[in-house]
Protein backbone atom coordinates (compact mmCIF):
# COMPACT_ATOMS: atom_id res chain seq x y z
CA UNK A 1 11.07 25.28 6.33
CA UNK A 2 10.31 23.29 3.02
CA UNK A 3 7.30 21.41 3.40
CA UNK A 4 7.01 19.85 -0.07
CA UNK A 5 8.85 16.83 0.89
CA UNK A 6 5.44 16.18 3.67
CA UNK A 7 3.20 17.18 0.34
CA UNK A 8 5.08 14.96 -1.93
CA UNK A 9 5.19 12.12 1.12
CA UNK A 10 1.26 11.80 1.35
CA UNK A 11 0.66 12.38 -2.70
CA UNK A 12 2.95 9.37 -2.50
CA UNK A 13 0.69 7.61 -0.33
CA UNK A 14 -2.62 8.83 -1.51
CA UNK A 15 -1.66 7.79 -4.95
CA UNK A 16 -0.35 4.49 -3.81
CA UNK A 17 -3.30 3.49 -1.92
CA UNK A 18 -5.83 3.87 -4.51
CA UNK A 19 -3.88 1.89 -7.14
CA UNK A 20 -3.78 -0.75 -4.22
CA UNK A 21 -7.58 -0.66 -3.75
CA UNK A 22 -7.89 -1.44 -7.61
CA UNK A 23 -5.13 -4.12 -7.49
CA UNK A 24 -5.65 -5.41 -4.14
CA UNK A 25 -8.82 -5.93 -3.69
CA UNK A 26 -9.27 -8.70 -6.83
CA UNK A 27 -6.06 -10.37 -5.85
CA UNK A 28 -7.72 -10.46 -2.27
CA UNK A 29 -10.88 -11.96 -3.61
CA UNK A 30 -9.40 -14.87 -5.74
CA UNK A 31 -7.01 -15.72 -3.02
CA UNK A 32 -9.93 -16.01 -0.05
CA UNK A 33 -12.10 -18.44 -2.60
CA UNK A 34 -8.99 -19.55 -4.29
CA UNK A 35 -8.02 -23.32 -4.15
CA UNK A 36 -5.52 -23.70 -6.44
CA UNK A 37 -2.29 -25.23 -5.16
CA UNK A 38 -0.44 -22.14 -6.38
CA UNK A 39 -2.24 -20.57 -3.84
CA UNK A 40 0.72 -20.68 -1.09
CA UNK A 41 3.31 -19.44 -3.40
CA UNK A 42 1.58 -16.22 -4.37
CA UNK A 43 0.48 -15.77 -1.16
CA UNK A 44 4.43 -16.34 -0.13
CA UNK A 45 5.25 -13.78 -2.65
CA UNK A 46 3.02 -11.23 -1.73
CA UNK A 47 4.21 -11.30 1.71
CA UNK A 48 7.79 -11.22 0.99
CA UNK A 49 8.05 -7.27 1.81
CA UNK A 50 6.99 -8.05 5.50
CA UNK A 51 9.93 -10.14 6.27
CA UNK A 52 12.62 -8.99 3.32
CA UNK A 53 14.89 -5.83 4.12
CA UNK A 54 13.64 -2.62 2.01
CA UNK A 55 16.94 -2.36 0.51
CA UNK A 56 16.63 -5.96 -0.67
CA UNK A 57 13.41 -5.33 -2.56
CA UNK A 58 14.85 -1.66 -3.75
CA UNK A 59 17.77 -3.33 -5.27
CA UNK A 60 16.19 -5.73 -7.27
CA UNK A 61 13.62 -3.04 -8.32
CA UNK A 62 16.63 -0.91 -9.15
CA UNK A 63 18.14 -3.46 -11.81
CA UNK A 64 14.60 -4.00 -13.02
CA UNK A 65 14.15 -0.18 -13.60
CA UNK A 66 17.10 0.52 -14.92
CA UNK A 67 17.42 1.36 -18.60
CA UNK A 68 20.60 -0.80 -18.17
CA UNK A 69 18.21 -3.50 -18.03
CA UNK A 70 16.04 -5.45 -20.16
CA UNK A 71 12.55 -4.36 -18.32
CA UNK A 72 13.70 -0.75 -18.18
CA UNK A 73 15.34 -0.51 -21.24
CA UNK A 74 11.46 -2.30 -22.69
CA UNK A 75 10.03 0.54 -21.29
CA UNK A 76 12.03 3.43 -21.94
CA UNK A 77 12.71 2.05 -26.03
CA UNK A 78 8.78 1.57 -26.36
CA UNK A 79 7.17 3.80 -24.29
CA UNK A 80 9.31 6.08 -23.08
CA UNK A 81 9.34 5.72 -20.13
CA UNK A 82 11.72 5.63 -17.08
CA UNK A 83 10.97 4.82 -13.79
CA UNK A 84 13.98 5.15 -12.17
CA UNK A 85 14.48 8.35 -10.04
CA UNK A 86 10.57 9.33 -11.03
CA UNK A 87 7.53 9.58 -9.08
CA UNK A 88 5.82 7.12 -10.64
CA UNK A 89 8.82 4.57 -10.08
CA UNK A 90 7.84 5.23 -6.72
CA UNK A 91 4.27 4.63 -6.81
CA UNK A 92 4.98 1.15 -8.63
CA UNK A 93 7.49 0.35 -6.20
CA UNK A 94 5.54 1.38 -3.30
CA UNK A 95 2.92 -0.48 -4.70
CA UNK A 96 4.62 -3.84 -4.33
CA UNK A 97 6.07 -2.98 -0.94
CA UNK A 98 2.80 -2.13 0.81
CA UNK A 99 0.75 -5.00 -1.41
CA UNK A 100 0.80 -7.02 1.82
CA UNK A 101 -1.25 -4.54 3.90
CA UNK A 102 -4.01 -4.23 1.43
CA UNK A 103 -4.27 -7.66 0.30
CA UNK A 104 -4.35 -9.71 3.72
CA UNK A 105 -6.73 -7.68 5.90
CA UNK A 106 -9.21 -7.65 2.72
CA UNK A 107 -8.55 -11.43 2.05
CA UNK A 108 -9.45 -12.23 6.07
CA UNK A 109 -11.99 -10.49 6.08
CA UNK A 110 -13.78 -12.17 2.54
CA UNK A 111 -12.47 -15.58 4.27
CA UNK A 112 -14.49 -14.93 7.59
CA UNK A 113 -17.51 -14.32 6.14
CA UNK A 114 -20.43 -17.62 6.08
CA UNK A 115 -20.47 -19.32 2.54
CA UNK A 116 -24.34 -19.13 2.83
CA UNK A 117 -24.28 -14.60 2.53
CA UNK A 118 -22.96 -15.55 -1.00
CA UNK A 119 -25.60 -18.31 -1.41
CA UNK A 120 -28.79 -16.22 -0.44
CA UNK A 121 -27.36 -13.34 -2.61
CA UNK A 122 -27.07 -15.72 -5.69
CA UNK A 123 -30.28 -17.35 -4.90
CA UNK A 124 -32.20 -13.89 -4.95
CA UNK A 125 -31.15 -13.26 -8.98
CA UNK A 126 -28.11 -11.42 -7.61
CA UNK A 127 -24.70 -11.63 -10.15
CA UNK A 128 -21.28 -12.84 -8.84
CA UNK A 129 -20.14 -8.74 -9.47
CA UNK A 130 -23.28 -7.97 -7.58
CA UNK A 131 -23.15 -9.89 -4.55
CA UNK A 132 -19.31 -9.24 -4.17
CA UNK A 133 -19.78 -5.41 -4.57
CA UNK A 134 -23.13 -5.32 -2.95
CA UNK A 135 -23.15 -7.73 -0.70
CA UNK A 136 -19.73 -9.17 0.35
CA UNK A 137 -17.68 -5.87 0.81
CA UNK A 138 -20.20 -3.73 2.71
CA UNK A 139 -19.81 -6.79 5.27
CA UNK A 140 -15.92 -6.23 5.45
CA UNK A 141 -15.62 -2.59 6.22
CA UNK A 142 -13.05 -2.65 9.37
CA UNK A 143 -11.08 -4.98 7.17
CA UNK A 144 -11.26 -2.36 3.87
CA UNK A 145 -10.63 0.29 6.30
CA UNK A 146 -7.63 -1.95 7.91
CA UNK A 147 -6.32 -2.25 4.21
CA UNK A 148 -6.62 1.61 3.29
CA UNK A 149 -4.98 2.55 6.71
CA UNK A 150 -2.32 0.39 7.19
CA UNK A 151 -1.08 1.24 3.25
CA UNK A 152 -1.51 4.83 3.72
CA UNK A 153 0.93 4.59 7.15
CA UNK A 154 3.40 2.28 5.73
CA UNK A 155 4.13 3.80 2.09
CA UNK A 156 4.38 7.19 4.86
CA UNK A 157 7.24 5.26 6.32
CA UNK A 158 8.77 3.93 3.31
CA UNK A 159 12.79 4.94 3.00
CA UNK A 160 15.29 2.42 2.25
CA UNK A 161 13.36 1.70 -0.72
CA UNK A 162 12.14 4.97 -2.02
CA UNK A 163 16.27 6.17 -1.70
CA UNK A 164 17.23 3.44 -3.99
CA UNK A 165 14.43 4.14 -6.23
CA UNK A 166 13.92 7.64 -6.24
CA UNK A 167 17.00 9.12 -5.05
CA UNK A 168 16.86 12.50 -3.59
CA UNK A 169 15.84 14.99 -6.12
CA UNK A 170 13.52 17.81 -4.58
CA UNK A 171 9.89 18.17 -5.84
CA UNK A 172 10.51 14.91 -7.45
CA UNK A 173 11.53 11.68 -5.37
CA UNK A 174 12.65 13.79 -2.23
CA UNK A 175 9.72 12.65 0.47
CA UNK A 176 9.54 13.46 4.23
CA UNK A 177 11.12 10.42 5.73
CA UNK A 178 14.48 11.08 3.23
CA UNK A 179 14.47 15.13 4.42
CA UNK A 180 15.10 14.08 7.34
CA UNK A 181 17.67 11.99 6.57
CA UNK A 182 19.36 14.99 4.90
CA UNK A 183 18.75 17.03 8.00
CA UNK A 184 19.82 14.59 10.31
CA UNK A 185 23.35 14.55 8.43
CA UNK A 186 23.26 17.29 8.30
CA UNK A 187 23.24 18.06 11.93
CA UNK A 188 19.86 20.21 11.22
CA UNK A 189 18.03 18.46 14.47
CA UNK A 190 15.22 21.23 14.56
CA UNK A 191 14.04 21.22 11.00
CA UNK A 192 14.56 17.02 11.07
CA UNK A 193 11.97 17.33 14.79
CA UNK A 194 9.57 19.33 12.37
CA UNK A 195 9.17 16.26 9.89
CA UNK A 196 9.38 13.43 11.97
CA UNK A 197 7.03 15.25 14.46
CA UNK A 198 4.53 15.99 11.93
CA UNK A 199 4.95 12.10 10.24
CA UNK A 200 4.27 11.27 14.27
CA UNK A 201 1.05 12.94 14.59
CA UNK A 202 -0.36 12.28 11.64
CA UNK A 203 0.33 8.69 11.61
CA UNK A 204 -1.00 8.45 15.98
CA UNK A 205 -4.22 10.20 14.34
CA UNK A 206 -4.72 8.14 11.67
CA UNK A 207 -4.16 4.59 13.54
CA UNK A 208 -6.29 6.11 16.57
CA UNK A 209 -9.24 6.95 14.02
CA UNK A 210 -8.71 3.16 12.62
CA UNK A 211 -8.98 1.31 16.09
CA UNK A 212 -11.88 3.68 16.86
CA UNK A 213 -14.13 3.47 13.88
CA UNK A 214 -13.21 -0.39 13.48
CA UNK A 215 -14.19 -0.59 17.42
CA UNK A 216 -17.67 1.39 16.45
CA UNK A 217 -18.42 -1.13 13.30
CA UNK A 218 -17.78 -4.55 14.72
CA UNK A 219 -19.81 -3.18 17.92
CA UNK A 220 -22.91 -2.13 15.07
CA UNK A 221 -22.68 -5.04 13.80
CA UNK A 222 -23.28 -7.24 16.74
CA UNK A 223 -25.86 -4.58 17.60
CA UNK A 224 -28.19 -5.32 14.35
């Protein structure tokens, strides 16, 4: 049994989600307090992976990465880099793929709080970095939490896109959900029921500690 496509599969998503948590949590922030009437088309854009076909998104992505390309040859002639069949073409692609599910459970969350948490904050000597930091996401946890969980299960589940990216190259681009791909062809049901059985549990325990906790701070925070 090779288990460094299940290692590889939640680097993948450990990596992912903390460049999401830098990314999304300022794009969540200027779109809840955002009133710009470019507001609906980014937020049409950054939902576009919940409704488009992976493949769709992993083809474009392709021809962007490819050294073929103008973008990938940019990067490959000036920086040397390729992102195409690599790990970190993954994690960017991933990135945009499960920007949704940090971005919109962070951006409800800033939009249901009162305007007047900001106000007193302000009003106390507080700075706008302060009172968003200090003030405003301590008050959103089961929404942060939401964000973190829901990107860690999804770039789990990722496989149209990471095969069209990534390929299939062991210890490289060759993550859980593709092994069992390979198994499955290749008629290799018992080591294909280890993967997807251990991709199961872990992603029942994760969502089951995310309804708890979530259940255990909204019912705190009615409490105090």
């Amino acid at each position: 049994m090779d288990y460094q496509p299940l290692l590889l599969t939640f680097k993948l998503a450990l990596v992912t989600t903390m460049c999401l948590l830098a990314v999304g949590i300022p794009l969540a922030a200027w779109l809840a307090k955002s009133k710009s009437r470019f507001k609906p088309v980014a937020e049409a854009v950054i939902s576009l992976p919940i409704v488009l076909p992976p493949s769709v998104i992993g083809f474009y992505l392709l021809l962007a990465f490819s050294p073929n390309y103008h973008f990938g040859q940019l990067l490959e002639s000036v920086f040397d880099i390729r992102l195409v069949f690599s790990f970190p073409g993954l994690v960017l692609s991933s990135m945009l793929y499960s920007l949704p599910f940090m971005v919109q459970p962070v951006q409800a969350g800033l939009q249901s709080l009162p305007a007047s948490l900001q106000e007193a904050s302000q009003t106390l000597g507080k700075s706008s970095a302060q009172t968003f930091f200090r003030v405003l996401l301590p008050n959103i946890k089961p929404a942060l939490l939401t964000g973190i969980v829901l990107t860690f299960a999804h770039t789990i589940g990722e496989f149209g896109l990471v095969l069209m990216i990534g390929g299939n190259i062991p210890g490289v681009t060759k993550v859980a959900s593709i092994a069992i791909y390979e198994q499955v062809e290749s008629l290799n049901f018992a080591e294909a029921h280890v993967y997807a059985a251990v991709l199961l549990a872990i992603s029942f325990i994760i969502l089951l500690t995310v309804y708890t906790v979530n259940k255990r701070l909204v019912k705190s925070r009615w409490v105090s």
